[in-house]
N, C-alpha and C. Protein backbone atom coordinates (compact mmCIF):
# COMPACT_ATOMS: atom_id res chain seq x y z
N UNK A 1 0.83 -1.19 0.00
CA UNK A 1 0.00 0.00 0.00
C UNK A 1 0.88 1.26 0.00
N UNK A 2 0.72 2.32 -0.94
CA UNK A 2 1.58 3.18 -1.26
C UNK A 2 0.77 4.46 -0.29
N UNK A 3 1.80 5.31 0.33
CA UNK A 3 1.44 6.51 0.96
C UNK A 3 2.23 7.42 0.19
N UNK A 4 1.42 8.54 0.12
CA UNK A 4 2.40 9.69 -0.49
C UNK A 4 2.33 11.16 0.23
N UNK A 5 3.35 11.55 0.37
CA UNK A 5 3.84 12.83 1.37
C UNK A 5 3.98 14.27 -0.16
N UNK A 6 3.65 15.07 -0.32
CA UNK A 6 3.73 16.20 -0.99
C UNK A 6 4.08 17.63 0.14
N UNK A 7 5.54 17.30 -0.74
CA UNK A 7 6.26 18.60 0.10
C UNK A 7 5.92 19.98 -0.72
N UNK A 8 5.27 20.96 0.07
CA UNK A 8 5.31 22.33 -0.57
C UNK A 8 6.26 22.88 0.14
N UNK A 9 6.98 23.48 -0.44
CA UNK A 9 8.07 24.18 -0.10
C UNK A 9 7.28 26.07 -0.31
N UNK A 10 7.39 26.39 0.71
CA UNK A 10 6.66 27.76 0.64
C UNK A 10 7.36 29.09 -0.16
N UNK A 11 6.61 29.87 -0.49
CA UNK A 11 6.54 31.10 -1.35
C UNK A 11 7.58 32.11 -0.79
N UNK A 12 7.71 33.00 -1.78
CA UNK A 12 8.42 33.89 -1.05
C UNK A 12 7.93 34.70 -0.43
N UNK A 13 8.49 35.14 0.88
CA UNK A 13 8.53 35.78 1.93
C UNK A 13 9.83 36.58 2.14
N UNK A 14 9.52 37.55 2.41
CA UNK A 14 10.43 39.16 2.77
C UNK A 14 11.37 39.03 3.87
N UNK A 15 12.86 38.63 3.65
CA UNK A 15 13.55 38.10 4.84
C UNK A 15 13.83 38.79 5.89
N UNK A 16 13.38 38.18 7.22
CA UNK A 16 13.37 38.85 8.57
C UNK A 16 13.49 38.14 9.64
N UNK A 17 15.04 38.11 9.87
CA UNK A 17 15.43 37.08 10.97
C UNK A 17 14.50 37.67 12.42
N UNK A 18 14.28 38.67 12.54
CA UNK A 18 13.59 38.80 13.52
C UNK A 18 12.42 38.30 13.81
N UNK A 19 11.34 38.26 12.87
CA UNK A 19 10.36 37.89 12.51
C UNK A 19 10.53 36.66 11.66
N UNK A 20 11.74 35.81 12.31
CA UNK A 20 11.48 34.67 11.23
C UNK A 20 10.28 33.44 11.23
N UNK A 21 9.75 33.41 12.72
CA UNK A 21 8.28 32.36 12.81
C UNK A 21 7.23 33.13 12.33
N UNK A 22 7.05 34.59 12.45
CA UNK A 22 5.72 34.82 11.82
C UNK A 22 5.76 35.87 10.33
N UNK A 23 7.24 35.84 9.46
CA UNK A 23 6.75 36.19 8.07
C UNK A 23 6.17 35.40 7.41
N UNK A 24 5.33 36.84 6.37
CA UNK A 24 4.27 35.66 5.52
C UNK A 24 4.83 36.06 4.09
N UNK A 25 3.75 35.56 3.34
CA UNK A 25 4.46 36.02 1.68
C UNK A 25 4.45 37.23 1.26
N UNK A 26 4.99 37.58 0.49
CA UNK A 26 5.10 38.22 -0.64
C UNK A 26 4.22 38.54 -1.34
N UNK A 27 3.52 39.45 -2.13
CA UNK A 27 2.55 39.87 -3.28
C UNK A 27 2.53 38.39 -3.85
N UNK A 28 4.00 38.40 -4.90
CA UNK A 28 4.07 37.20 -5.70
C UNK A 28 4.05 35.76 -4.97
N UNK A 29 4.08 35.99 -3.71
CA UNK A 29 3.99 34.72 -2.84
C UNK A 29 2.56 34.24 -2.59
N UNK A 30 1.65 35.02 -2.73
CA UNK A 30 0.38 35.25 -2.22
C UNK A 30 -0.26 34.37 -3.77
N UNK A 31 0.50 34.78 -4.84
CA UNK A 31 -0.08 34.49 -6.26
C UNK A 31 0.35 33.05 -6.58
N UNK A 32 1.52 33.09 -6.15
CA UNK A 32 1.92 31.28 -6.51
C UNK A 32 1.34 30.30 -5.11
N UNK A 33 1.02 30.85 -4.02
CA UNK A 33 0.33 29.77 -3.26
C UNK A 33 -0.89 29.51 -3.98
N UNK A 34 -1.76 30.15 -4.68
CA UNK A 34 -2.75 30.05 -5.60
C UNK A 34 -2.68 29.07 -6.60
N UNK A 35 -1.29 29.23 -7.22
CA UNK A 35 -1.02 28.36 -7.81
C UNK A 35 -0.60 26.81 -7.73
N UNK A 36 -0.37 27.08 -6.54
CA UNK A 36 -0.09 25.71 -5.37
C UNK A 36 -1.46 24.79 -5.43
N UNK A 37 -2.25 25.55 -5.20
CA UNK A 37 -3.86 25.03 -4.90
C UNK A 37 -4.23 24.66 -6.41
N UNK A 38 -4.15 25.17 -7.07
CA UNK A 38 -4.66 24.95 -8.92
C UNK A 38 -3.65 23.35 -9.05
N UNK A 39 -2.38 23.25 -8.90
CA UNK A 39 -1.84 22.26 -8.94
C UNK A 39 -2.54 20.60 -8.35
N UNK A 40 -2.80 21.28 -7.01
CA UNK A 40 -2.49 19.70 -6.13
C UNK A 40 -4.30 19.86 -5.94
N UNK A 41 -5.14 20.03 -6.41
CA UNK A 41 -6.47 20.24 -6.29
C UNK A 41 -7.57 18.79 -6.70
N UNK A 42 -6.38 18.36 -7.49
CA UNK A 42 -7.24 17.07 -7.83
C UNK A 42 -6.20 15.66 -7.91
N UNK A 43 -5.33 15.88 -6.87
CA UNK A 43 -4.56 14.99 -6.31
C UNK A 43 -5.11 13.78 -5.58
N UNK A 44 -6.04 14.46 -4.60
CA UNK A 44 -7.16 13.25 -3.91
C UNK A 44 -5.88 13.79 -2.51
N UNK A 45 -5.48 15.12 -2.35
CA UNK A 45 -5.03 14.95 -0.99
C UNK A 45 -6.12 14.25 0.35
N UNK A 46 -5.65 13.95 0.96
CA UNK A 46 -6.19 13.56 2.32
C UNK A 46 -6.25 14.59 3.74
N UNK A 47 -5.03 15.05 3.81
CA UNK A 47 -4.80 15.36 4.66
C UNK A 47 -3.86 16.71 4.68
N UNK A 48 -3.66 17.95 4.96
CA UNK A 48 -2.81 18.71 5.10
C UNK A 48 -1.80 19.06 6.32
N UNK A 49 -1.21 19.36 6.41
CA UNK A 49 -0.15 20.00 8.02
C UNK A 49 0.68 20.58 7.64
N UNK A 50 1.45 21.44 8.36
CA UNK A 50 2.70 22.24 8.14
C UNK A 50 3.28 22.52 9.19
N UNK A 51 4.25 23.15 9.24
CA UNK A 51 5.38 23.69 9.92
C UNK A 51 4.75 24.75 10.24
N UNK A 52 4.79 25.34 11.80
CA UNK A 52 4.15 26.48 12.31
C UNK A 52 4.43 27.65 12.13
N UNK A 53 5.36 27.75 10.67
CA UNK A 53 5.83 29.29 10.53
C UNK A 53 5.22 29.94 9.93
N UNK A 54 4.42 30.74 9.77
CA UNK A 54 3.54 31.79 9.26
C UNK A 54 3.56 31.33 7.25
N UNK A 55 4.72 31.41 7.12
CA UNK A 55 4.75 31.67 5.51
C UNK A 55 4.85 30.18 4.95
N UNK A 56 5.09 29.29 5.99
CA UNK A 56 4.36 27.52 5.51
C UNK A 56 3.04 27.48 5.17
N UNK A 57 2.39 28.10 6.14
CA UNK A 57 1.01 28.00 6.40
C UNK A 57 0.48 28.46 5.52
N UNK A 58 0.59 30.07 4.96
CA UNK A 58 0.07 30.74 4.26
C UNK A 58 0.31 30.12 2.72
N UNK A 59 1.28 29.58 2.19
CA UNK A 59 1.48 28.65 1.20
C UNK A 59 0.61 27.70 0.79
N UNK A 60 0.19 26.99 2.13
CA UNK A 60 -1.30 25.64 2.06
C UNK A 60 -2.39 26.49 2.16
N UNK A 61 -2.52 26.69 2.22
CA UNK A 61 -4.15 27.70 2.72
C UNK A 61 -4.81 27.59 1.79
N UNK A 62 -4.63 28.26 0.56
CA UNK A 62 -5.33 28.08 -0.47
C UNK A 62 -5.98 26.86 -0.97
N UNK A 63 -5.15 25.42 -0.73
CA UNK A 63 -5.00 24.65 -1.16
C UNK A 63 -6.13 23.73 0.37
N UNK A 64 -5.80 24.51 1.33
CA UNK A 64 -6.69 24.27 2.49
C UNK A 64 -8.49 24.12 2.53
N UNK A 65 -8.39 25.87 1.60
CA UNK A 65 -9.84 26.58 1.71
C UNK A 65 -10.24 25.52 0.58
N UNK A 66 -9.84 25.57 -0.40
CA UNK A 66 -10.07 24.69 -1.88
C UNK A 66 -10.69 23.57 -1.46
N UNK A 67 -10.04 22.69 -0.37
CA UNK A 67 -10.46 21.25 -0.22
C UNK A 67 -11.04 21.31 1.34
N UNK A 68 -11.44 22.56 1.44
CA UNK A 68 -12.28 22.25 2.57
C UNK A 68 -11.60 21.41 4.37
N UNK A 69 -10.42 21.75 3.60
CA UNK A 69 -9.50 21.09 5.19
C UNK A 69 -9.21 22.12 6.10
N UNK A 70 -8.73 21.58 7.38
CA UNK A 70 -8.06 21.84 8.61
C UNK A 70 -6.58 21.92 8.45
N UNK A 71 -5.68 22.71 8.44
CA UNK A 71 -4.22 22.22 8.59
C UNK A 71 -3.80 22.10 9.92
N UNK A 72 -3.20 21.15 10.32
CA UNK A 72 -2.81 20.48 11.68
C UNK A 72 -1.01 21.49 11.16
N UNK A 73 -1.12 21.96 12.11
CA UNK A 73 0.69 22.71 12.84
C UNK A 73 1.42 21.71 13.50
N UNK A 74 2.98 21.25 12.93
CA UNK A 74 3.79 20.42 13.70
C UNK A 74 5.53 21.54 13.65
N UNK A 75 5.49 21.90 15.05
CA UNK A 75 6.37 22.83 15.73
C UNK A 75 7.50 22.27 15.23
N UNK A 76 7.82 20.51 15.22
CA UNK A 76 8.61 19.82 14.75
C UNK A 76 9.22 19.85 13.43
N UNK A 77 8.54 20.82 12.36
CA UNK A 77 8.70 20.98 11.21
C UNK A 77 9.08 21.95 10.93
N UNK A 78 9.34 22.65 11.48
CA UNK A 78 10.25 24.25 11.32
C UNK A 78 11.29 24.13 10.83
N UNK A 79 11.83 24.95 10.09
CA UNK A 79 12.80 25.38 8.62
C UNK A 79 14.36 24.99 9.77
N UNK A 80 15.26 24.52 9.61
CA UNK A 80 16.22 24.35 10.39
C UNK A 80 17.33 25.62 10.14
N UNK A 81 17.79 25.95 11.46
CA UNK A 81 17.98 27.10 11.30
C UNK A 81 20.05 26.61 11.29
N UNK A 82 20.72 26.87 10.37
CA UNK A 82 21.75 26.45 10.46
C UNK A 82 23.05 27.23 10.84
N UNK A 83 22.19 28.67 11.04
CA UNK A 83 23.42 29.77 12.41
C UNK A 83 22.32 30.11 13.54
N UNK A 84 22.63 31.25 14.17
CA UNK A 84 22.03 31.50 15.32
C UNK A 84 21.13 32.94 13.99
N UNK A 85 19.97 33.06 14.68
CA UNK A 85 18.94 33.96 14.02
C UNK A 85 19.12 35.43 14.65
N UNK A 86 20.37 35.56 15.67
CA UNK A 86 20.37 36.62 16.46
C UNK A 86 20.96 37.50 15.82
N UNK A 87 21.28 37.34 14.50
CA UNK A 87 22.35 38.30 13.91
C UNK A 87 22.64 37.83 12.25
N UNK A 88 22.66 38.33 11.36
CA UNK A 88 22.82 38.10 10.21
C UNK A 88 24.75 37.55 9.70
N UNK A 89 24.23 36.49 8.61
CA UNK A 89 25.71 36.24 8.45
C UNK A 89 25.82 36.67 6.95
N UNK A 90 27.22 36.62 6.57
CA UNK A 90 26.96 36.91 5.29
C UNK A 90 26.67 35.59 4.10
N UNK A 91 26.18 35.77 2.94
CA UNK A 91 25.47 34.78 2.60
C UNK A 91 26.37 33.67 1.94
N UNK A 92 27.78 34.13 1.54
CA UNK A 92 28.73 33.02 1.27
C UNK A 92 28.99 32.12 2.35
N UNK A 93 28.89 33.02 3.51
CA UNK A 93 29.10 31.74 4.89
C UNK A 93 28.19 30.70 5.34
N UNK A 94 27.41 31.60 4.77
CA UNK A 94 25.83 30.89 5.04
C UNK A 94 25.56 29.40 4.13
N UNK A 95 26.12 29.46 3.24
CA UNK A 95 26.23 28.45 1.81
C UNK A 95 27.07 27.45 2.38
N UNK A 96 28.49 27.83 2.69
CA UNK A 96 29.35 27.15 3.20
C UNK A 96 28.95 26.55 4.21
N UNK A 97 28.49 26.64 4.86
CA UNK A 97 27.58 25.83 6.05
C UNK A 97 27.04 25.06 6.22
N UNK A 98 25.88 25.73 4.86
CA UNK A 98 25.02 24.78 4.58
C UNK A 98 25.34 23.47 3.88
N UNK A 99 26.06 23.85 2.74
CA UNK A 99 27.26 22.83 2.32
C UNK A 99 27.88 21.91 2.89
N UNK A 100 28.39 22.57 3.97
CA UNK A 100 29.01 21.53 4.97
C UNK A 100 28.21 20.52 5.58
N UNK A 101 27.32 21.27 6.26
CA UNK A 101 26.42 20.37 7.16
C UNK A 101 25.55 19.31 6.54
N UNK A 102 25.42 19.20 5.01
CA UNK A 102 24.99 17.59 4.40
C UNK A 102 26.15 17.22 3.94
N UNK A 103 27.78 17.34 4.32
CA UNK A 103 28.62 16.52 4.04
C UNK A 103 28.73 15.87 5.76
N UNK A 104 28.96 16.48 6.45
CA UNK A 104 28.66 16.23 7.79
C UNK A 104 27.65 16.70 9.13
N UNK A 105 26.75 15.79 8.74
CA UNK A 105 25.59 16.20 9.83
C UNK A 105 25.71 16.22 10.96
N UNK A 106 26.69 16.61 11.73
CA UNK A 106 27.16 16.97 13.02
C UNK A 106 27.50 18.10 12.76
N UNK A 107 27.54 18.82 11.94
CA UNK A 107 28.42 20.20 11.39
C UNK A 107 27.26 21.20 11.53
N UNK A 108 27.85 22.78 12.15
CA UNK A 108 26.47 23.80 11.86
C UNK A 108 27.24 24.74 12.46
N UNK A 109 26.73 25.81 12.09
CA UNK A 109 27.55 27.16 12.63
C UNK A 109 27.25 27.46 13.90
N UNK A 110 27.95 28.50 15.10
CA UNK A 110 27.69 28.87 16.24
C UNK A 110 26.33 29.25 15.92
N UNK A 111 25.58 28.36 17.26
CA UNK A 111 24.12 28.17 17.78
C UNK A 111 23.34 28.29 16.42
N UNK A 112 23.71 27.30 15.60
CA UNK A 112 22.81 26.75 14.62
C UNK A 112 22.69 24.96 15.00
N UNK A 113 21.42 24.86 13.65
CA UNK A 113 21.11 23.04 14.27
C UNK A 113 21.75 21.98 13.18
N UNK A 114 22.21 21.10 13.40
CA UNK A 114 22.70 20.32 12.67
C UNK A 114 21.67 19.52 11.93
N UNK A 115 22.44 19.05 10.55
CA UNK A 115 21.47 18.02 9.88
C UNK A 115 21.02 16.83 11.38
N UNK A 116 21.64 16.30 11.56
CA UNK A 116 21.45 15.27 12.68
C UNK A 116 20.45 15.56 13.65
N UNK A 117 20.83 17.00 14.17
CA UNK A 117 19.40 17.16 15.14
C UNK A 117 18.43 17.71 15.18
N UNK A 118 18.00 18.32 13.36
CA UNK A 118 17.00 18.28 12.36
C UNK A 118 16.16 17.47 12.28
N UNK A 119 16.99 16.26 11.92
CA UNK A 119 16.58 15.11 11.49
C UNK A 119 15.80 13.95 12.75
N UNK A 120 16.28 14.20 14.12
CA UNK A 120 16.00 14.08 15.14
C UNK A 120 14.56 14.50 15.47
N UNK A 121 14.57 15.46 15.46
CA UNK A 121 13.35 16.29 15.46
C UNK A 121 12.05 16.14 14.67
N UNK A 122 12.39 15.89 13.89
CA UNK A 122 11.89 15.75 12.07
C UNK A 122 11.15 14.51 11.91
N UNK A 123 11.46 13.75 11.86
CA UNK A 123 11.54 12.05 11.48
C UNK A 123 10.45 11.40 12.36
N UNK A 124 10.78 11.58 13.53
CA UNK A 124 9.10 10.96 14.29
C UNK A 124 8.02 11.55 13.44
N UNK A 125 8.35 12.51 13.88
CA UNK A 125 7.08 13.15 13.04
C UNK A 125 6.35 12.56 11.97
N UNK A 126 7.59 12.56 10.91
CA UNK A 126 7.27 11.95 9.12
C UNK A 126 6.79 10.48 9.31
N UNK A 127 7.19 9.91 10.21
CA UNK A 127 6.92 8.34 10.75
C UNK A 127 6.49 8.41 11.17
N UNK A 128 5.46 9.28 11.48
CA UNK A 128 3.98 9.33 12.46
C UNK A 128 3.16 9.25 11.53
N UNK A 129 2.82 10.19 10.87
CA UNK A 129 1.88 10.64 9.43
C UNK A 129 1.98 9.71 8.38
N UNK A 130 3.11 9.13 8.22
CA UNK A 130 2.97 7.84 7.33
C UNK A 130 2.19 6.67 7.65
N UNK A 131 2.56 6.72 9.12
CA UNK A 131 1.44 5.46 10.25
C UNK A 131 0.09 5.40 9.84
N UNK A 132 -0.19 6.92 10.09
CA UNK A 132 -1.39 7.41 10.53
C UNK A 132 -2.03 7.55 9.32
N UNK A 133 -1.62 7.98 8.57
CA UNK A 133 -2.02 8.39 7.13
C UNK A 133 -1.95 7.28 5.88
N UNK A 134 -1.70 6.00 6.69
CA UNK A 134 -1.06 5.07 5.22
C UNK A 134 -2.25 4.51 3.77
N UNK A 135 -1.24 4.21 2.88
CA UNK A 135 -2.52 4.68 2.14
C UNK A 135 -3.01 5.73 1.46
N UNK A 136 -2.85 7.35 2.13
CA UNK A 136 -3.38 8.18 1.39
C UNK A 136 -2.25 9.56 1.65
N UNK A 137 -2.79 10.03 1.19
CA UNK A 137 -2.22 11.47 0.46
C UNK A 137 -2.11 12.58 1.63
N UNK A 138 -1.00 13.27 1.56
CA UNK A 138 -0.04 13.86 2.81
C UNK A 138 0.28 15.37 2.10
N UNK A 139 -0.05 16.07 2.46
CA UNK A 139 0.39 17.86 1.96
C UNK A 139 0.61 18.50 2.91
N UNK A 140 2.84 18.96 3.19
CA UNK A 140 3.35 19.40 4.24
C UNK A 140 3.61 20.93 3.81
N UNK A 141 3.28 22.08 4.49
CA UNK A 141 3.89 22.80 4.01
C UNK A 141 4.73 23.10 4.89
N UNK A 142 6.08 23.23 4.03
CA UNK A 142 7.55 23.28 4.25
C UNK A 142 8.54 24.01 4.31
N UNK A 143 9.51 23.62 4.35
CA UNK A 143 10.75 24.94 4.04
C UNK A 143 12.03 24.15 3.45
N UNK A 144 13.02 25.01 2.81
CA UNK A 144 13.58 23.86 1.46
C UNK A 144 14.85 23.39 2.70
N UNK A 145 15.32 23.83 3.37
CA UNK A 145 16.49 23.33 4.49
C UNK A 145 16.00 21.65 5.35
N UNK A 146 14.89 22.58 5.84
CA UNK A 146 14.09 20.84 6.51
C UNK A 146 13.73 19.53 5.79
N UNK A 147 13.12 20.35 4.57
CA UNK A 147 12.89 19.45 3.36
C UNK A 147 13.72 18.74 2.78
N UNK A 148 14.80 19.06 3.03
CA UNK A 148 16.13 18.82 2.04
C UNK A 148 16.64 17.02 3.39
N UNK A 149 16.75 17.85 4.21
CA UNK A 149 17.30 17.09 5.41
C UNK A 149 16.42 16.14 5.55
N UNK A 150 15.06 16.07 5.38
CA UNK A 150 13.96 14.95 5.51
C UNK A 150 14.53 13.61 4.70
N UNK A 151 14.46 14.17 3.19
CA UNK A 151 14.74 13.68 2.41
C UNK A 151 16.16 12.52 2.14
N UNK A 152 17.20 13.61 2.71
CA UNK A 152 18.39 12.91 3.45
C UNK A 152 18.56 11.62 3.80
N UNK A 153 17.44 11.85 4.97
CA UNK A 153 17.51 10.46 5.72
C UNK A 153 16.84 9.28 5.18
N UNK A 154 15.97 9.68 4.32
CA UNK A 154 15.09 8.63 3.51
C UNK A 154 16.44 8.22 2.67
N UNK A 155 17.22 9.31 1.64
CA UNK A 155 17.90 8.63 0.91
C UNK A 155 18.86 9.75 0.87
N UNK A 156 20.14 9.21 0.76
CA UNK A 156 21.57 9.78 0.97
C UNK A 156 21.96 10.70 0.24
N UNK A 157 21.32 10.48 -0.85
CA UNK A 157 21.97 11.51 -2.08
C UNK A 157 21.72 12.36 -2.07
N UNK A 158 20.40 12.96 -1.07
CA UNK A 158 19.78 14.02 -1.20
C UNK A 158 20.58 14.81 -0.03
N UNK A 159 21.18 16.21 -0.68
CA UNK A 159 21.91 17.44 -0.27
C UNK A 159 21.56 18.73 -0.41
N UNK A 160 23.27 19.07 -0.87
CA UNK A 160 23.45 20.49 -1.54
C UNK A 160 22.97 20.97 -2.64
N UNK A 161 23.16 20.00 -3.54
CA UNK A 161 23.35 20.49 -3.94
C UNK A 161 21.16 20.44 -4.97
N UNK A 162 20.89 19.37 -4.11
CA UNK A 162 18.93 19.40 -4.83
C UNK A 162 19.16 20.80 -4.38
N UNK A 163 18.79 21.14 -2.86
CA UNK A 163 18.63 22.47 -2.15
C UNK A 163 18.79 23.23 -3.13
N UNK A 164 20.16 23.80 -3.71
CA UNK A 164 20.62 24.67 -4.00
C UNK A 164 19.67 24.73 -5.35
N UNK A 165 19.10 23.54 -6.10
CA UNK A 165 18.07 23.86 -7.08
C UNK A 165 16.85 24.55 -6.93
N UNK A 166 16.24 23.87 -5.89
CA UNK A 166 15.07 24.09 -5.39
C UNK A 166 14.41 25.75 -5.88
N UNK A 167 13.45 25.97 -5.97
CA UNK A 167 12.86 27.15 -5.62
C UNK A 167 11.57 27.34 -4.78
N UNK A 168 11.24 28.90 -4.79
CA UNK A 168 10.39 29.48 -3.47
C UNK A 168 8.97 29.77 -4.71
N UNK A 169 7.90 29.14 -4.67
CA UNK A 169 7.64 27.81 -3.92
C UNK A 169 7.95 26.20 -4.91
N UNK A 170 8.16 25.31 -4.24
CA UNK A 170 8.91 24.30 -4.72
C UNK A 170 7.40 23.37 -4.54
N UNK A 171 6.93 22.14 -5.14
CA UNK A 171 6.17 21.19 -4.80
C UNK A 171 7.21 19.85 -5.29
N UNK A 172 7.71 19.16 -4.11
CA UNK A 172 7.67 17.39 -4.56
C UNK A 172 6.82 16.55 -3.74
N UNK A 173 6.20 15.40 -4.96
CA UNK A 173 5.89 14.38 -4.35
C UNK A 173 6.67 13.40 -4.31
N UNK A 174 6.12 12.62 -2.85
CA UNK A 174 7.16 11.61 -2.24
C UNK A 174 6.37 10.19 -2.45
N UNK A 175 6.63 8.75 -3.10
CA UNK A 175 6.15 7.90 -2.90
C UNK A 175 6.80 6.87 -2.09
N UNK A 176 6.35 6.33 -0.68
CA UNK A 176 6.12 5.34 -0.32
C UNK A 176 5.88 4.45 0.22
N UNK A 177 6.61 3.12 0.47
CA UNK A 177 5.89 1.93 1.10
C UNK A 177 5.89 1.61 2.07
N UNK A 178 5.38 1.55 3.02
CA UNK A 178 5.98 1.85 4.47
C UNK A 178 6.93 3.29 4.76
N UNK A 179 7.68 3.16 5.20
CA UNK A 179 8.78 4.08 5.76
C UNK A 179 9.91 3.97 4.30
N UNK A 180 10.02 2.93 3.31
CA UNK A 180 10.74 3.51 2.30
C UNK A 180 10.59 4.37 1.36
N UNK A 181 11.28 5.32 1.05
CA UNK A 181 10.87 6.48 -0.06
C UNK A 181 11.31 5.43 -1.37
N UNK A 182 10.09 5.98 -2.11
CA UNK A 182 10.32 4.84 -3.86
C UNK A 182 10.67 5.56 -4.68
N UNK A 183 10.01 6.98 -4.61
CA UNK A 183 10.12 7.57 -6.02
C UNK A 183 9.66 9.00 -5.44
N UNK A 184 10.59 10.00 -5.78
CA UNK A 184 9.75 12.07 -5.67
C UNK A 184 9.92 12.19 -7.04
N UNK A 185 8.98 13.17 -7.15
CA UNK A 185 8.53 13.99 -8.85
C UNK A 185 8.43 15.36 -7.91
N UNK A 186 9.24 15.70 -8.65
CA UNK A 186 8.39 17.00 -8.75
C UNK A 186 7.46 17.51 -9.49
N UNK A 187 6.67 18.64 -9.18
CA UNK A 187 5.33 18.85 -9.52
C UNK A 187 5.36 20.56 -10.12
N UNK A 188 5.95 21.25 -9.05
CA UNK A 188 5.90 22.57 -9.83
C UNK A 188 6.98 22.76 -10.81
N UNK A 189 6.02 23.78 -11.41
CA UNK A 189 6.70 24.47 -12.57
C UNK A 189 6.71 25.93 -12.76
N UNK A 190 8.37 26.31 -12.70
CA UNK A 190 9.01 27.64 -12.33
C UNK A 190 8.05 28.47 -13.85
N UNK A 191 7.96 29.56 -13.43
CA UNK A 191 7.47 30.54 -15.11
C UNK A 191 8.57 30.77 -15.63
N UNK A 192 9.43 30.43 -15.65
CA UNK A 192 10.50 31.21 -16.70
C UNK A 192 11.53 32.12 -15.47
N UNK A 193 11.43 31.70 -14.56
CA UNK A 193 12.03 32.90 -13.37
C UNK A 193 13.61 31.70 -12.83
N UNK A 194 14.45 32.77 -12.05
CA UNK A 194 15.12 32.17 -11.53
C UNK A 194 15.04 31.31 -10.23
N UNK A 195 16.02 30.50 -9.72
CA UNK A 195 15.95 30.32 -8.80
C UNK A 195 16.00 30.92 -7.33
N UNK A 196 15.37 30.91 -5.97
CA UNK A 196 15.82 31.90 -5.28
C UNK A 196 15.76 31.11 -4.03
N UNK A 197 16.65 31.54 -3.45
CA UNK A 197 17.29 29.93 -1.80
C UNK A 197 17.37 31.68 -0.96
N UNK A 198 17.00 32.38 -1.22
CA UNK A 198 17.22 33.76 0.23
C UNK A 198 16.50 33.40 1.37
């Protein structure tokens, strides 16, 4: 019996370490969560949840109101933060870090979280909802760092350098059988725009 997890990776949002749990989107963030919902609308989702950060949430919503759901908040799913949020770094260091820390998941900058205790955090969770949910259709909204690291642990290959593809907002689906991942597709499709990891 196949379960499937659909990661939305959320829209853009106006960066503000201060306000990093409750920014929301963007104009154009507001327009592609729309587009989020036009996408996954006749998927046969089941079930929605996200990560309790404002601009996860606001990403599913549409896709919420559309199908008439509840989104369940898991605190556990928050974007992993891989320096300390008390202070801005610059963004080559920030890369390098990030870089590092899916070559070694013990690795993370002063008072940032490691892939490892991401993944810690993370993983009950995903092995809860697969339990609970088996069988049917799973829509997380996400963030591409956590997402990335989820993915990780399902299967190795997944890093730097997907991340560094990814865009704001990103949709993959995940297939599978039990607790093994079989197969992700991705689902969205960029307009012609670049990529953006800010």
């Amino acid at each position: 019996m196949k379960t499937y997890i659909y990661f939305v990776r959320h829209a853009i949002s106006p960066l503000s370490l201060e306000n990093e749990r409750i920014r929301g989107l963007s104009e154009q963030g507001m327009k592609d969560s729309e587009r989020i919902a036009e996408i996954l609308k006749d998927e046969g989702i089941d079930f929605i949840c996200s990560s309790s950060y404002v601009r996860a949430i606001e990403t599913v919503k549409p896709l919420a109101d559309l199908l008439n759901k509840e989104i369940r908040l898991f605190e556990e799913l928050i974007e992993r933060p891989i320096a300390s949020l008390k202070y801005e770094i610059e963004v080559e260091a920030l890369l390098k870090g990030i870089e590092k820390s899916f070559i070694d998941i013990d690795y993370c900058l002063p008072e940032g979280e490691t892939t490892r205790q991401a993944q810690e955090r993370s993983i009950p969770t995903i092995k809860q909802l697969l339990a609970e949910y088996k069988g049917k259709k799973i829509a997380i909204g996400t963030h591409g760092n956590i997402m990335t690291i989820i993915l990780k642990y399902f299967e190795d290959s997944f890093g730097y350098d997907f991340w560094k593809q990814t865009t704001k907002p990103d949709i993959y689906k995940l297939e599978f059988d039990g607790v093994e991942l079989i197969k992700v597709e991705r689902l969205w499709k960029p307009e012609g725009k670049g990529n953006d990891n800010s």
